[in-house]
Protein backbone atom coordinates (compact mmCIF):
# COMPACT_ATOMS: atom_id res chain seq x y z
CA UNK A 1 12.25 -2.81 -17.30
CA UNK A 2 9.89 -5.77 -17.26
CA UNK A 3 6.36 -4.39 -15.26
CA UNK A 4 3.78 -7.29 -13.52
CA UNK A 5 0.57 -5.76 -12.31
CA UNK A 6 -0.24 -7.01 -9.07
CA UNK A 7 -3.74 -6.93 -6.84
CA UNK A 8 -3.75 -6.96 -3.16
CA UNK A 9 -5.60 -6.02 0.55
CA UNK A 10 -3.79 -3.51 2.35
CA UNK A 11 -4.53 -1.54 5.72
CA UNK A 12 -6.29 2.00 4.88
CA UNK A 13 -4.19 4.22 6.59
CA UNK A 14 -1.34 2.71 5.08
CA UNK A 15 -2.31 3.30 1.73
CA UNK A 16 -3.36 6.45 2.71
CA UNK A 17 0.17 7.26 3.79
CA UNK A 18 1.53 5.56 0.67
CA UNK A 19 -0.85 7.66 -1.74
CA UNK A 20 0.64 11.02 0.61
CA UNK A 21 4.52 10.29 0.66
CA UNK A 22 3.99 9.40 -3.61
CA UNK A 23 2.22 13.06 -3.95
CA UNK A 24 4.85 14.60 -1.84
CA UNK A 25 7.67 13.61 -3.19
CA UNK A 26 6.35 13.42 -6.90
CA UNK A 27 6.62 9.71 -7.26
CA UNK A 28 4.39 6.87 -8.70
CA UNK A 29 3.24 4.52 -6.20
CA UNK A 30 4.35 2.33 -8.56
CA UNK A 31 7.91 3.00 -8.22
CA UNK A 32 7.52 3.66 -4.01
CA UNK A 33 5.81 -0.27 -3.83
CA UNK A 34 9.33 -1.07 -6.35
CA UNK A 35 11.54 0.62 -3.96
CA UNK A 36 9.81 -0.65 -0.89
CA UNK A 37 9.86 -4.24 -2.40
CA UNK A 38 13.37 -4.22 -3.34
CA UNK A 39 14.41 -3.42 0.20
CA UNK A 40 12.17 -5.64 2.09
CA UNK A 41 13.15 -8.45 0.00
CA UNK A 42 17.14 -7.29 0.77
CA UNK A 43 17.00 -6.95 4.33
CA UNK A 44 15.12 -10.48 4.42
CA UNK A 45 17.87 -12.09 2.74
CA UNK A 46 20.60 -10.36 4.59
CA UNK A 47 19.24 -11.47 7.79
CA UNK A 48 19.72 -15.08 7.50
CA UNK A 49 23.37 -14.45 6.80
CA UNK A 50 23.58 -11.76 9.62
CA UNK A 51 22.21 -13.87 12.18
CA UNK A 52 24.70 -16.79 10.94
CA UNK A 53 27.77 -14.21 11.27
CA UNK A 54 26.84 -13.61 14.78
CA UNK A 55 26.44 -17.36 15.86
CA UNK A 56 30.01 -18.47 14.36
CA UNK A 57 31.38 -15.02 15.95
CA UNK A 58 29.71 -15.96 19.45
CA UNK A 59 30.79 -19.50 19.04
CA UNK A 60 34.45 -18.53 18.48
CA UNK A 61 34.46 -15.82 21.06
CA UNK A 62 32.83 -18.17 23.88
CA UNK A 63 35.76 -18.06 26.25
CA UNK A 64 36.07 -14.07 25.70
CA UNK A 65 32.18 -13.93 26.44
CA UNK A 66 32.28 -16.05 29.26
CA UNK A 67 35.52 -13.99 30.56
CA UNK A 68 33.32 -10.42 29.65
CA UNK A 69 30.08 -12.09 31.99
CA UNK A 70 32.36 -12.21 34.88
């Protein structure tokens, strides 16, 4: 696998934490920032088509909704 090195600012205590859970569970940070990456970049692009789901749903459920408010 293809590594980039990467520089950033990030809040003590949560490097702190980060530096904790990668000594605890015998892990690079390296591969926690990977795995922590991959999934924030996952759930961002699942939202978009969650939030699109529930629209169409809502939209073809109107008279049901309206019939549930009552």
């Amino acid at each position: 696998m293809d590594t980039v090195k990467i520089n950033s600012v990030v809040d003590e205590h949560a490097w702190a934490e980060l530096k904790a859970l990668a000594s605890e569970s015998q892990q690079t940070i390296g591969a926690l920032l990977t795995e922590a990456i991959e999934e924030f970049v996952r759930r961002r692009r699942a939202l978009p088509d969650a939030l699109g789901h529930a629209e169409r749903s809502m939209e073809e459920n109107s008279e049901l909704g309206r019939l549930l408010a009552r």
